[in-house]
Every structure is written in C-alpha cells, then in structure tokens.
C-alpha atoms as a PDB file:
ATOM      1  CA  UNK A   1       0.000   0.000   0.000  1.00  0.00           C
ATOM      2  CA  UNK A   2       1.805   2.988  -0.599  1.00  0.00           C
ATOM      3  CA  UNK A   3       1.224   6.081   1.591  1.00  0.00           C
ATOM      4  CA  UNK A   4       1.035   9.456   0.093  1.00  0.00           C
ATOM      5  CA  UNK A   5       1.562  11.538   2.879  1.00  0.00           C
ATOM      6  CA  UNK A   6       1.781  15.285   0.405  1.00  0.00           C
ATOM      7  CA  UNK A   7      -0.514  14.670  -2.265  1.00  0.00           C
ATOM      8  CA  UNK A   8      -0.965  16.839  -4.841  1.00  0.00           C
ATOM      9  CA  UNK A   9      -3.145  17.089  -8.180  1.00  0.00           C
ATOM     10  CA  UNK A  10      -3.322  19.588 -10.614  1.00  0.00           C
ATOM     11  CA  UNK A  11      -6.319  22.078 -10.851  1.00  0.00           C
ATOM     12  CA  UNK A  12      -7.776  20.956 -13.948  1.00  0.00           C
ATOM     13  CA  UNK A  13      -7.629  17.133 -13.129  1.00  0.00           C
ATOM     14  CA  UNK A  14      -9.012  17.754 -10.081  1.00  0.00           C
ATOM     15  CA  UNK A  15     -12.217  19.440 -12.164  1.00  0.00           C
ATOM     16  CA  UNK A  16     -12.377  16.350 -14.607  1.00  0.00           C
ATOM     17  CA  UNK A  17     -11.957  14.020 -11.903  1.00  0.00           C
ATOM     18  CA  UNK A  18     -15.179  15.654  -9.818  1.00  0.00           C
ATOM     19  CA  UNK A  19     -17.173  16.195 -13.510  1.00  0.00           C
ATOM     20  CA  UNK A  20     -16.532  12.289 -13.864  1.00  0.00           C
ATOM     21  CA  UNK A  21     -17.722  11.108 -10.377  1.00  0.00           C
ATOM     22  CA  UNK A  22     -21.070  13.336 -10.658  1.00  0.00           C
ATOM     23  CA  UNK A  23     -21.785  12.008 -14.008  1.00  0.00           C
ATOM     24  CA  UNK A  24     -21.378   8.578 -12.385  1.00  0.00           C
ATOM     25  CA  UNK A  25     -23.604   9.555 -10.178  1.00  0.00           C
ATOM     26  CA  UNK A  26     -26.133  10.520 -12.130  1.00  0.00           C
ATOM     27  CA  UNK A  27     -25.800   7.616 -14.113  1.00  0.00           C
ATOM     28  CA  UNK A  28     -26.259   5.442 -10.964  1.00  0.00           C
ATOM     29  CA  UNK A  29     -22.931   3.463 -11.436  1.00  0.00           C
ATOM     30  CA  UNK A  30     -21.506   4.784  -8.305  1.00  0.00           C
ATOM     31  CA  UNK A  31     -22.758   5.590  -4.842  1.00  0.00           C
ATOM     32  CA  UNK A  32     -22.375   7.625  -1.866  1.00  0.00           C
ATOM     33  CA  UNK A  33     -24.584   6.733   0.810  1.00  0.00           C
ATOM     34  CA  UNK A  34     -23.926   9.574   3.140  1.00  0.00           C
ATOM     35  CA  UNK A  35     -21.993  10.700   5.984  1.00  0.00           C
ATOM     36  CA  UNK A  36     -21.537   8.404   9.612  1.00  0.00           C
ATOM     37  CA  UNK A  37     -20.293  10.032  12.465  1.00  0.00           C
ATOM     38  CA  UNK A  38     -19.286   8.132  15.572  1.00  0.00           C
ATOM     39  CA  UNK A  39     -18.859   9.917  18.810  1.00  0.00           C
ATOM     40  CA  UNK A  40     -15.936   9.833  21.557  1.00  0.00           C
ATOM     41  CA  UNK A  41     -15.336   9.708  24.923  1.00  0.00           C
ATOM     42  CA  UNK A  42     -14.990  12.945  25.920  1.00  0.00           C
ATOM     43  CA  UNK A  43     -16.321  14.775  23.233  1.00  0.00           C
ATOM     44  CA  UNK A  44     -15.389  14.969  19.236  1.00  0.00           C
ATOM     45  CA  UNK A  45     -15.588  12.162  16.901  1.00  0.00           C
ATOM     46  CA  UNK A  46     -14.991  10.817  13.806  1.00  0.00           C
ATOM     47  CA  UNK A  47     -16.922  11.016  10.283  1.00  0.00           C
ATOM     48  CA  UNK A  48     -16.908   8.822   7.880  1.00  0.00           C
ATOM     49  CA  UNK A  49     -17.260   9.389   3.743  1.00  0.00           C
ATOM     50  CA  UNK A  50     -17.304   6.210   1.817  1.00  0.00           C
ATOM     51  CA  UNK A  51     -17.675   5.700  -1.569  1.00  0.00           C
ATOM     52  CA  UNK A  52     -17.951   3.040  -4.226  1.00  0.00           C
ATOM     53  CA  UNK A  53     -16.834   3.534  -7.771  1.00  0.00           C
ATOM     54  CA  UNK A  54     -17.107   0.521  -9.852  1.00  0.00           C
ATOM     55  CA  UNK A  55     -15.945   2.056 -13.177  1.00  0.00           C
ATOM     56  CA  UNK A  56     -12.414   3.312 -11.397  1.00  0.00           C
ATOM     57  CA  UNK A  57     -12.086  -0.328  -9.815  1.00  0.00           C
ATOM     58  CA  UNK A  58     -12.807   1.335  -5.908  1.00  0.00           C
ATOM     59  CA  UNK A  59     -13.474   1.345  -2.696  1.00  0.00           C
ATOM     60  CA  UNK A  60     -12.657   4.340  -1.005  1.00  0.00           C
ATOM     61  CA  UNK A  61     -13.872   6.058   2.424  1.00  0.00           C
ATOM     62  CA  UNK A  62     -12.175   9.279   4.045  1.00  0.00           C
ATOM     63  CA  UNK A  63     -11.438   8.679   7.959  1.00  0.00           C
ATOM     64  CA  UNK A  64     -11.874  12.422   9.868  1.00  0.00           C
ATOM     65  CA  UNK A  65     -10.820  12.167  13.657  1.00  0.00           C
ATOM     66  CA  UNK A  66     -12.061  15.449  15.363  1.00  0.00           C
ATOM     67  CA  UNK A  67     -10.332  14.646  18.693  1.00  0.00           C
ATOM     68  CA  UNK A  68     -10.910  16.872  21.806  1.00  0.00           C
ATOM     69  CA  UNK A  69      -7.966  18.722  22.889  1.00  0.00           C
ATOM     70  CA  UNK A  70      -7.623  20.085  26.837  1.00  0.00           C
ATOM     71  CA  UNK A  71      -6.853  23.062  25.335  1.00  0.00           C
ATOM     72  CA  UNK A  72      -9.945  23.460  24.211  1.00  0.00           C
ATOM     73  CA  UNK A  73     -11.528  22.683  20.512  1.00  0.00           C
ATOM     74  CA  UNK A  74     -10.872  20.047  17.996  1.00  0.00           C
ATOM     75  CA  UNK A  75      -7.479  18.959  16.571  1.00  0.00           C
ATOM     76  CA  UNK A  76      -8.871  18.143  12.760  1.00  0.00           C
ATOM     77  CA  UNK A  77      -7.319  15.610  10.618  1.00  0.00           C
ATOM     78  CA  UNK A  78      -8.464  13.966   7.456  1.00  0.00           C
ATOM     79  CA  UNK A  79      -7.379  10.622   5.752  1.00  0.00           C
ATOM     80  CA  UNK A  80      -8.925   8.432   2.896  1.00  0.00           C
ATOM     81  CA  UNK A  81      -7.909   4.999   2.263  1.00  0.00           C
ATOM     82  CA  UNK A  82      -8.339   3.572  -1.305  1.00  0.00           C
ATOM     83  CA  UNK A  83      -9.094  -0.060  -2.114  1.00  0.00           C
ATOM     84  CA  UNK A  84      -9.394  -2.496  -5.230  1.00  0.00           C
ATOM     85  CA  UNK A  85     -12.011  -3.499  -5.962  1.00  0.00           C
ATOM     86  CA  UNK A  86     -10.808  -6.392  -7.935  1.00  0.00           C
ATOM     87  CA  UNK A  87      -7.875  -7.610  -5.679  1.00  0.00           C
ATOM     88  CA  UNK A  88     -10.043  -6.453  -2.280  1.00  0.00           C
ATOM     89  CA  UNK A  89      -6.281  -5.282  -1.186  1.00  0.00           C
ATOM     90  CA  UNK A  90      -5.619  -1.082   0.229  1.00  0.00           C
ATOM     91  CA  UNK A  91      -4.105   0.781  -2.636  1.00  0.00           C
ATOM     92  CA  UNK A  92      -2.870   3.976  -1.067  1.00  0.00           C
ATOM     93  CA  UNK A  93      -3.537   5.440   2.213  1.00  0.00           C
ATOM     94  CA  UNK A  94      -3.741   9.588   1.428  1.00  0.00           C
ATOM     95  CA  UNK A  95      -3.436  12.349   3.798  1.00  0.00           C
ATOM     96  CA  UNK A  96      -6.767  14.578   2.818  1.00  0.00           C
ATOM     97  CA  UNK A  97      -6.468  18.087   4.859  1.00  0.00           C
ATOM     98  CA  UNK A  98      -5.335  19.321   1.661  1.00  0.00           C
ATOM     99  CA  UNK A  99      -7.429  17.444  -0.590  1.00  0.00           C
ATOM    100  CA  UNK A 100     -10.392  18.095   1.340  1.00  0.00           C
ATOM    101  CA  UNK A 101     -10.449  22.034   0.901  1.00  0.00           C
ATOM    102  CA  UNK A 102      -9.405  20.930  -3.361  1.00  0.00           C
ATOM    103  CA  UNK A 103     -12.175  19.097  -3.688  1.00  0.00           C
ATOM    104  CA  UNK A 104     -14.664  21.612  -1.861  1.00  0.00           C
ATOM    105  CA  UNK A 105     -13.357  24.440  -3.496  1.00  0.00           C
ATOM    106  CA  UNK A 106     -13.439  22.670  -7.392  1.00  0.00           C
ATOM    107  CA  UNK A 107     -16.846  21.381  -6.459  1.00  0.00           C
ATOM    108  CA  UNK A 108     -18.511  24.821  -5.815  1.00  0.00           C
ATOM    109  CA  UNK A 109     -16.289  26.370  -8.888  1.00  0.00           C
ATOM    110  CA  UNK A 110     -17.660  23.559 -11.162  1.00  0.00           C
ATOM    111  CA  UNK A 111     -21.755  24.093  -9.300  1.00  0.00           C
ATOM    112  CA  UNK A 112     -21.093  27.883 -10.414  1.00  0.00           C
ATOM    113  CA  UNK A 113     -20.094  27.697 -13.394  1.00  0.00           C
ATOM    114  CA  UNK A 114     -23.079  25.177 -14.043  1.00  0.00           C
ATOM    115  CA  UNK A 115     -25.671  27.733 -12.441  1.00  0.00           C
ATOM    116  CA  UNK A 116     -24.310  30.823 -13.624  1.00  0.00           C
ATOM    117  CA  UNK A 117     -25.161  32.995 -16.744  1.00  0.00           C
ATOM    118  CA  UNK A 118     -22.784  31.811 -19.084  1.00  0.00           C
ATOM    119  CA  UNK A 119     -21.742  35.135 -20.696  1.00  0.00           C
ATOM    120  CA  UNK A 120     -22.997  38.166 -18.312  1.00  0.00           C
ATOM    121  CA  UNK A 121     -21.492  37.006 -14.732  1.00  0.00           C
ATOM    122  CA  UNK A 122     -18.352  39.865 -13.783  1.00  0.00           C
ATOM    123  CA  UNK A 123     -18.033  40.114  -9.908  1.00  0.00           C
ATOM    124  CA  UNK A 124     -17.283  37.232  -7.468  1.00  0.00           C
ATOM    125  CA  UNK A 125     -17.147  37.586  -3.603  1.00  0.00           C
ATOM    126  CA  UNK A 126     -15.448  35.538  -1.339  1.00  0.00           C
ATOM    127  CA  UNK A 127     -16.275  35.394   2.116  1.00  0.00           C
ATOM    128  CA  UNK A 128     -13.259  34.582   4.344  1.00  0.00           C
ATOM    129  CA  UNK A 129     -10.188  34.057   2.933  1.00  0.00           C
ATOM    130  CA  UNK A 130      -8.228  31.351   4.452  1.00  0.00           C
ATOM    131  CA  UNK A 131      -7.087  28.721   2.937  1.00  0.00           C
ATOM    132  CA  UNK A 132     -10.724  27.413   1.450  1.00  0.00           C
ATOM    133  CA  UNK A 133     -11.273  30.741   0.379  1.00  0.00           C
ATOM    134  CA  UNK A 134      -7.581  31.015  -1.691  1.00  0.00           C
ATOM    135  CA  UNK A 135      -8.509  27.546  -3.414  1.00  0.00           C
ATOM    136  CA  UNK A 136     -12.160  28.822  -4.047  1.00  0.00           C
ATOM    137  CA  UNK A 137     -10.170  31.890  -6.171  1.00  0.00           C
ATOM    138  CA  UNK A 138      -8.041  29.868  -7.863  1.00  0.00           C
ATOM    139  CA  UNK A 139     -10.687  27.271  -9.212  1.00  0.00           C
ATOM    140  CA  UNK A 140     -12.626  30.011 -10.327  1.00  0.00           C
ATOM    141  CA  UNK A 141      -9.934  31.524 -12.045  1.00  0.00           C
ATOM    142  CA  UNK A 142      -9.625  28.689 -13.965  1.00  0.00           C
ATOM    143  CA  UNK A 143     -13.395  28.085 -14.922  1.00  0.00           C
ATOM    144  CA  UNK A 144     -14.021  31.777 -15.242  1.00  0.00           C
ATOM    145  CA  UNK A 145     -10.992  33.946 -16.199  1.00  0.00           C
ATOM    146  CA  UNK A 146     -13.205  37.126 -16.634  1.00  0.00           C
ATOM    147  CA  UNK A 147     -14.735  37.221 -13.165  1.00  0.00           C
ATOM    148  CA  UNK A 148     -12.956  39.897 -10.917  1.00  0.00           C
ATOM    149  CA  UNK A 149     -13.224  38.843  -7.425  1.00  0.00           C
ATOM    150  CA  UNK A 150     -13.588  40.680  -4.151  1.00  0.00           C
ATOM    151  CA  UNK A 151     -12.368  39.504  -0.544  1.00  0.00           C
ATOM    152  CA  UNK A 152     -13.264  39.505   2.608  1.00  0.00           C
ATOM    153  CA  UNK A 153     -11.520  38.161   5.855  1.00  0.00           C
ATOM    154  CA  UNK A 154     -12.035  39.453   9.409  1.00  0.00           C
ATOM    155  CA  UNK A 155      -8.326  38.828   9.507  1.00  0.00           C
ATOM    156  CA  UNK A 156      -7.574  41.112   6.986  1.00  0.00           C
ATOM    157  CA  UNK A 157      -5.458  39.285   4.388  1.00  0.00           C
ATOM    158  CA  UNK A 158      -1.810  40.352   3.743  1.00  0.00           C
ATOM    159  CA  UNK A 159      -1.921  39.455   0.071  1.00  0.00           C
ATOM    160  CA  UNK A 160      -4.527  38.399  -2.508  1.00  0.00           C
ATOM    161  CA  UNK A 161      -4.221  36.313  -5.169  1.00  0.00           C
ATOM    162  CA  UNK A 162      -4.334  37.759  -8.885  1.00  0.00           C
ATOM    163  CA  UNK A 163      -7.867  39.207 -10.382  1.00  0.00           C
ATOM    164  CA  UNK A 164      -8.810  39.510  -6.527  1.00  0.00           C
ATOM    165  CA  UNK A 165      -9.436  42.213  -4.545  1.00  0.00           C
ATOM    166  CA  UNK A 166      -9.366  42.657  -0.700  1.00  0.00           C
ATOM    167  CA  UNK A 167     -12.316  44.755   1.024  1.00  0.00           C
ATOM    168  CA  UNK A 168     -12.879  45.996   4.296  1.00  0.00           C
ATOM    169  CA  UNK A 169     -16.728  44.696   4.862  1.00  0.00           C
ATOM    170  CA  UNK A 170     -19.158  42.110   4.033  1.00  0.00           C
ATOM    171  CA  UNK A 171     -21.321  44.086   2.354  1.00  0.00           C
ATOM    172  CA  UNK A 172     -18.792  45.858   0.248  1.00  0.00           C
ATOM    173  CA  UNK A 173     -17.667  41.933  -1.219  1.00  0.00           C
ATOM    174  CA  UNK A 174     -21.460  41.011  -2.391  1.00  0.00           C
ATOM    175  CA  UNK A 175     -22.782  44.245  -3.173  1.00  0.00           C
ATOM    176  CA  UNK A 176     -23.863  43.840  -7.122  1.00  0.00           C
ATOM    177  CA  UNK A 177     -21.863  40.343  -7.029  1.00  0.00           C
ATOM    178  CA  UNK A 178     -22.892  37.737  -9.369  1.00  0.00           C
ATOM    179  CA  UNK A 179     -21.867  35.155  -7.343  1.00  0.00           C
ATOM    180  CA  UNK A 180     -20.912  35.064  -3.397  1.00  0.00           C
ATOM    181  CA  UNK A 181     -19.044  32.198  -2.270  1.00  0.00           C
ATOM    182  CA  UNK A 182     -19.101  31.519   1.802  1.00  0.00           C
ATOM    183  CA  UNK A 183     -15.695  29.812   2.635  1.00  0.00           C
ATOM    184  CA  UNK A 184     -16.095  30.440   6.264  1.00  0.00           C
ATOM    185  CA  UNK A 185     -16.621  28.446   9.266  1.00  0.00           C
ATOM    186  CA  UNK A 186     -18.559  30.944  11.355  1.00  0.00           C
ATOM    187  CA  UNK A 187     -21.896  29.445  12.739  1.00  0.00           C
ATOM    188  CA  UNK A 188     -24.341  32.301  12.798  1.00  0.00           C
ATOM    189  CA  UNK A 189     -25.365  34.442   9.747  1.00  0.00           C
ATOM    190  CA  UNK A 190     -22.544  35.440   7.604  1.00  0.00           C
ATOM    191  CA  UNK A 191     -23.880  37.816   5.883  1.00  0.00           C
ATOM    192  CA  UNK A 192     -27.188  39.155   6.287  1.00  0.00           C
ATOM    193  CA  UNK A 193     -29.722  37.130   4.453  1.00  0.00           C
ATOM    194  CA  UNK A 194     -31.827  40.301   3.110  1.00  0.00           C
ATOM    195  CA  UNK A 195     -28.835  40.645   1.289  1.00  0.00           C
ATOM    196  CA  UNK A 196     -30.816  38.728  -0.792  1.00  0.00           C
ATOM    197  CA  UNK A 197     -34.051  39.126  -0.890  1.00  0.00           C
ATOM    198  CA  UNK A 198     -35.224  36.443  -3.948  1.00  0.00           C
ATOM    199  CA  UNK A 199     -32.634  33.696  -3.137  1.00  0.00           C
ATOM    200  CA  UNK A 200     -35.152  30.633  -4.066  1.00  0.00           C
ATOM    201  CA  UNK A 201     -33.867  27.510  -5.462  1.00  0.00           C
ATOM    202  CA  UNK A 202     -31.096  25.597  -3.958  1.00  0.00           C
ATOM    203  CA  UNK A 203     -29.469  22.769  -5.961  1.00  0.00           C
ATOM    204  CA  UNK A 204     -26.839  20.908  -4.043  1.00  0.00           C
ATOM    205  CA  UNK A 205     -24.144  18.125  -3.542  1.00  0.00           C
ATOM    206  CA  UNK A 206     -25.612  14.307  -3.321  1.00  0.00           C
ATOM    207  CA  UNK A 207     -26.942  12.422  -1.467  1.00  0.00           C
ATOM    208  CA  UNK A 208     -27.326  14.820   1.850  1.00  0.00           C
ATOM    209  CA  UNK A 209     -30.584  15.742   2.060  1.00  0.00           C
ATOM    210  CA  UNK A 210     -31.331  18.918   2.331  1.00  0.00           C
ATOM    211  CA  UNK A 211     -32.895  18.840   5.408  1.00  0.00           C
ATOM    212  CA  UNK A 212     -29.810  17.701   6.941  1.00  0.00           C
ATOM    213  CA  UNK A 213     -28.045  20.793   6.513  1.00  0.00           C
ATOM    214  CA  UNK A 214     -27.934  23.166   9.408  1.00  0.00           C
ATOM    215  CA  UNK A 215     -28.444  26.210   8.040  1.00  0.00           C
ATOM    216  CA  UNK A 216     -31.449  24.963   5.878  1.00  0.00           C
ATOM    217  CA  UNK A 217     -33.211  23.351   8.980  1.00  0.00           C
ATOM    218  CA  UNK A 218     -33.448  26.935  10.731  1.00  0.00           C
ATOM    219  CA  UNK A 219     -34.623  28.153   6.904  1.00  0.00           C
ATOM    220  CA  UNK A 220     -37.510  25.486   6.857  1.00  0.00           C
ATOM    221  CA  UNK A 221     -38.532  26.475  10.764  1.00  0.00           C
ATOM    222  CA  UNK A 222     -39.127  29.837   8.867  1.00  0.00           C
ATOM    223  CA  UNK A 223     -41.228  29.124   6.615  1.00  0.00           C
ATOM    224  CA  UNK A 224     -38.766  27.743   3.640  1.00  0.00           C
ATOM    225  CA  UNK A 225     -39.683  24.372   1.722  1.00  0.00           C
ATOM    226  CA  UNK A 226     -37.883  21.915   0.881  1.00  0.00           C
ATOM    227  CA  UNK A 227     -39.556  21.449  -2.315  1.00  0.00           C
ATOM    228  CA  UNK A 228     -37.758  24.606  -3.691  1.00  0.00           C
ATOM    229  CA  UNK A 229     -34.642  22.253  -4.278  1.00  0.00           C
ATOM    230  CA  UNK A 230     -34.599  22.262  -7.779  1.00  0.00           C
ATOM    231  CA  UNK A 231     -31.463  19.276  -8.537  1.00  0.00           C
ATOM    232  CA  UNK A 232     -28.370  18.473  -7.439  1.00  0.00           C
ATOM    233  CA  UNK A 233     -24.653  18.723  -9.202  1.00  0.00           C
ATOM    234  CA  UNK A 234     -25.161  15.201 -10.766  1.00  0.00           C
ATOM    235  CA  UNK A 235     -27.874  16.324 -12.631  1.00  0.00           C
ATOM    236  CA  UNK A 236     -26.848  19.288 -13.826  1.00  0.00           C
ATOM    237  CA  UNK A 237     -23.762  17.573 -15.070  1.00  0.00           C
ATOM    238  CA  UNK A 238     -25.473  15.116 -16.747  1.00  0.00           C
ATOM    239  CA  UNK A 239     -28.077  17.891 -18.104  1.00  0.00           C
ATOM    240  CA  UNK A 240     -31.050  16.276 -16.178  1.00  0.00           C
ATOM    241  CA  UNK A 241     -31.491  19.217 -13.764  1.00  0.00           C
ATOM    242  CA  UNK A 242     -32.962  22.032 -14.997  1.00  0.00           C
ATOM    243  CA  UNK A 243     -30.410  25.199 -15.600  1.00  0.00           C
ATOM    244  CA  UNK A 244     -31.695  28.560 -13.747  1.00  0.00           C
ATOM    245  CA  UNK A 245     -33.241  31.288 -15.709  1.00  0.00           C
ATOM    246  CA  UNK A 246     -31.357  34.076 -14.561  1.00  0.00           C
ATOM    247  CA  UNK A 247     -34.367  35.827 -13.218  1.00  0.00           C
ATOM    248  CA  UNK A 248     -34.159  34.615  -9.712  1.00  0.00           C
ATOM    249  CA  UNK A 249     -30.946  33.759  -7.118  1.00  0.00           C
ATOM    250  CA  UNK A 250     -29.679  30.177  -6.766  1.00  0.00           C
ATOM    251  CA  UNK A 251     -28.424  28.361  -3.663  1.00  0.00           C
ATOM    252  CA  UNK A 252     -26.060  25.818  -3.545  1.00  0.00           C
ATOM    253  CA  UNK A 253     -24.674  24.041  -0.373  1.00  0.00           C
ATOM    254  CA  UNK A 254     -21.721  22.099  -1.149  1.00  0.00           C
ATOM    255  CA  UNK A 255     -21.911  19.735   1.436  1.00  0.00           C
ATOM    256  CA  UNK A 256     -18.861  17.123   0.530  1.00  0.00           C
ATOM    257  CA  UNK A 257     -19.905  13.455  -0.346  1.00  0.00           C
ATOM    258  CA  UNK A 258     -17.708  10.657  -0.758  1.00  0.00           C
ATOM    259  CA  UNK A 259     -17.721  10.445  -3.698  1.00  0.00           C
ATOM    260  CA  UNK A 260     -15.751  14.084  -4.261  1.00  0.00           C
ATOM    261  CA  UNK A 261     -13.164  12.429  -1.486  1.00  0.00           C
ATOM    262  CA  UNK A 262     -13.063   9.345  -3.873  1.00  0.00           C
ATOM    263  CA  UNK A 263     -12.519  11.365  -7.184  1.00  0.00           C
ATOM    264  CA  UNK A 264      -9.928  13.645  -5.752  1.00  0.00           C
ATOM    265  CA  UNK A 265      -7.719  10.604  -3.731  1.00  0.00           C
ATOM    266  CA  UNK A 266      -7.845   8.275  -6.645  1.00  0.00           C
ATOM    267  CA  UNK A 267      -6.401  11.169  -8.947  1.00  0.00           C
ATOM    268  CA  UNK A 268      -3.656  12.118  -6.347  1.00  0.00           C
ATOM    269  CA  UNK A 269      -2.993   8.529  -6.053  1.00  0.00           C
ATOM    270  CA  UNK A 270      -2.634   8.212 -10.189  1.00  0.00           C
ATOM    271  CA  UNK A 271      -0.918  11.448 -10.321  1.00  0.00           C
ATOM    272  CA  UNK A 272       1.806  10.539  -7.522  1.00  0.00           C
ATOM    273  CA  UNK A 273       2.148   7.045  -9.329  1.00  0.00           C
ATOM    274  CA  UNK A 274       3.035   8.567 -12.377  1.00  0.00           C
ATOM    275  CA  UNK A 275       5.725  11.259 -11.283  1.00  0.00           C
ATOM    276  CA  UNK A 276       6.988   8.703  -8.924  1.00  0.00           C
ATOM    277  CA  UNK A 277       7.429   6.136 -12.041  1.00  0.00           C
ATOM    278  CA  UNK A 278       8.828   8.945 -13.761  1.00  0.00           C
ATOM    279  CA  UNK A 279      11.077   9.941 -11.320  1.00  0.00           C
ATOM    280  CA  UNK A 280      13.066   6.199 -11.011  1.00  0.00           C
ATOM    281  CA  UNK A 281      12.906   6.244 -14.677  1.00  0.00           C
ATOM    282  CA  UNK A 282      15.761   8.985 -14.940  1.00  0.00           C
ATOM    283  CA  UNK A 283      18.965   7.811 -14.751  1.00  0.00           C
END
C-alpha cells in the first residue's frame, strides 16, 4: 500500500476528476450513501465518507478524527484509504487536509459555473479568505478567467491572489456580485440574508438531504420548503437538472460526499504514481 503523505493534483484534473464522479452519479454506477459520524469519549468524533466507484475499480472512504484537545476545541485531521475493488487489497492510504479544501473548493467552482449565466457574470465575492477561500479563487480563475473577485476576511489578508481584490466589509464583497461564495466556518449568519431578498432555489451536492443541513433546517422552521430544491450537481452535469433562468438567485450548499473524497484521492494517487514512475525512470 503505498502512503502518500503530500498529495498533490493539478487544478484541472481535479475538475475532470469531480465532472466524472457526478456524471457517475447521475448515471447510478456509483454511490455515496452519506456521511456516519461516531462519537468519543470525551467529546469529538470521527466522520466517515465512503464511496464506491465501480468504473475506477474502488473502494474508497475518508477517515476524519475530530479529537478533543484540553486546550480546548478540535485537533482536525483527514485521511482516505483507497481499495481495489478487484484484488479487495488497500491501494494507497492519502493524507486529505489538503485534498479536502481541493475538492470543496473545485466542487462549488464547477456548481457555479453550471448555475451561472454563461456570458454576463463579472463580480465574485469571497467570504473569508483562508485557505478554502484562496482555493475557491483559484478554481474560479480557472473556470471563469473574466470574473474579478472581491475579498473579505475578518483577519484582513496580507496578500490576494491575482484578479482579486481585498475589502474591508461584508457588504462591500457582495454588493452587485454575481456570485458570493461563503468559505467560512462561522456558525451564525454570515452575511445578512436580506442581502438577498429572492434567493429561491437551492441545488446541491448528493446524497445529503437537504434537510440535513444546518443552516437549511433553521430556513424550513421559517417558513422555507424543501420542495424549492430544484437538482443536485449530478444532474446538472449530466443535463437532467434544470439550468436557472437568470431571473431569480440560486443556492447551492456544497456539502462534501464521498464520492468528491473518492474522485480527488484516486487522482492524487494516479498522479503521484506517475511522477513517482517517472522519477526512477531517470537515470
């Protein structure tokens, strides 16, 4: 079993890699049967992702501990394990801190570009700008080149990344944006949801159900139903879900199934295969 202890992936395969496992999905040759979370002594615990992929030959489920600490908090790790499905034997073993905020930051890129107009969007804001909010720039670079960004961070950020520009409020990052991006873990209300006013529709990662999500149960005690949810990202990557008109906001939650953790790990594991193989190749 080899352990990859730094993966890395480039950009673009990590966006063909996610288009692939949603179109699987769609398709019903994969699954993701949700997210299991098993509590310890003391506090914390530890969620599970699995996955199944048939057509890339695995098994794969991402292991994160959230152990309590004396100090106070959570120490976070993340790992995913990968396993044949032909030989039943562990492939790779992949540390997924990094992976995890790839994968989460490709998968709402790749939701956007999906949902958005495809000609008249301009103005991107990013809420928080940590490392989730740095990888949420640079996939959307990628996908959209002509979108300007604007950042906030209560810890105002020394540096930006190109096409990106830091601001001093919330309010002054989504005002007139065509898209706002939350890459923050804050619990309450970040920002203010009359910010906007017609938000409707809210397609979303599989298989969580929406009424799973935290933020949408407190919605749905308000009045909101769940019947607005229009599709999820396997559907409108297959073209089964129907596109928005452009009249009315979109939601998306991109809550993290296994099967993004599966996509992501078995193209680090490929890519750090190949460069290795590479690498012993050269005299």
């Amino acid at each position: 079993m080899r352990a990859v202890t730094t993966p890395h992936v480039p950009e673009q395969a990590v966006l063909a890699a996610l288009r692939d496992a949603f179109a699987d999905l769609s398709r019903g040759t994969s699954s993701a049967p949700g997210q299991f979370a098993v509590g310890l002594p003391g506090g914390g615990d530890v969620i599970h992702y699995p996955a199944v992929r048939p057509g890339a030959g695995i098994y794969a489920v991402k292991v994160s501990p959230y152990p309590p600490r004396p100090s106070g908090g959570a120490l976070v790790t993340a790992w995913t394990m990968l396993v044949s499905l032909s030989t039943g034997q562990p492939l790779a073993l992949l540390d997924a801190s990094g992976l995890t905020a790839e994968r989460t930051a490709a998968t709402t890129v790749l939701a956007a570009d999906l949902l958005l107009p495809s000609d008249d969007a301009r103005t991107a804001a990013i809420v928080g700008y940590g490392r989730p909010g740095r990888a949420h720039a640079r996939y959307l670079r990628l996908v959209r080149p002509g979108m300007a960004g604007r950042a906030f961070s209560r810890s105002r950020p020394q540096s930006v990344d190109d096409g990106v520009q830091a601001v001093a409020g919330v309010r002054e990052a989504v005002a007139g944006a065509d898209l706002v991006m939350l890459c923050t873990s804050v619990a309450g209300d970040v920002p203010d949801p009359l910010i906007w006013p017609r938000a409707r529709s809210s397609p979303r990662s599989r298989p969580t159900p929406p009424t799973t999500a935290a933020e949408l149960v407190q919605a749905a005690a308000s009045g909101w139903d769940a019947a607005a949810v229009r599709g999820d990202l396997a559907g409108l990557v297959a073209g089964h879900a129907p596109r928005p008109g452009g009249q009315r906001q979109v939601y998306f939650r991109s809550v993290g199934p296994g099967t993004e953790d599966a996509a992501v790990a078995r193209a680090a594991y490929e890519y750090d295969t190949d460069t290795t193989d590479t690498t012993e190749e050269q005299p």
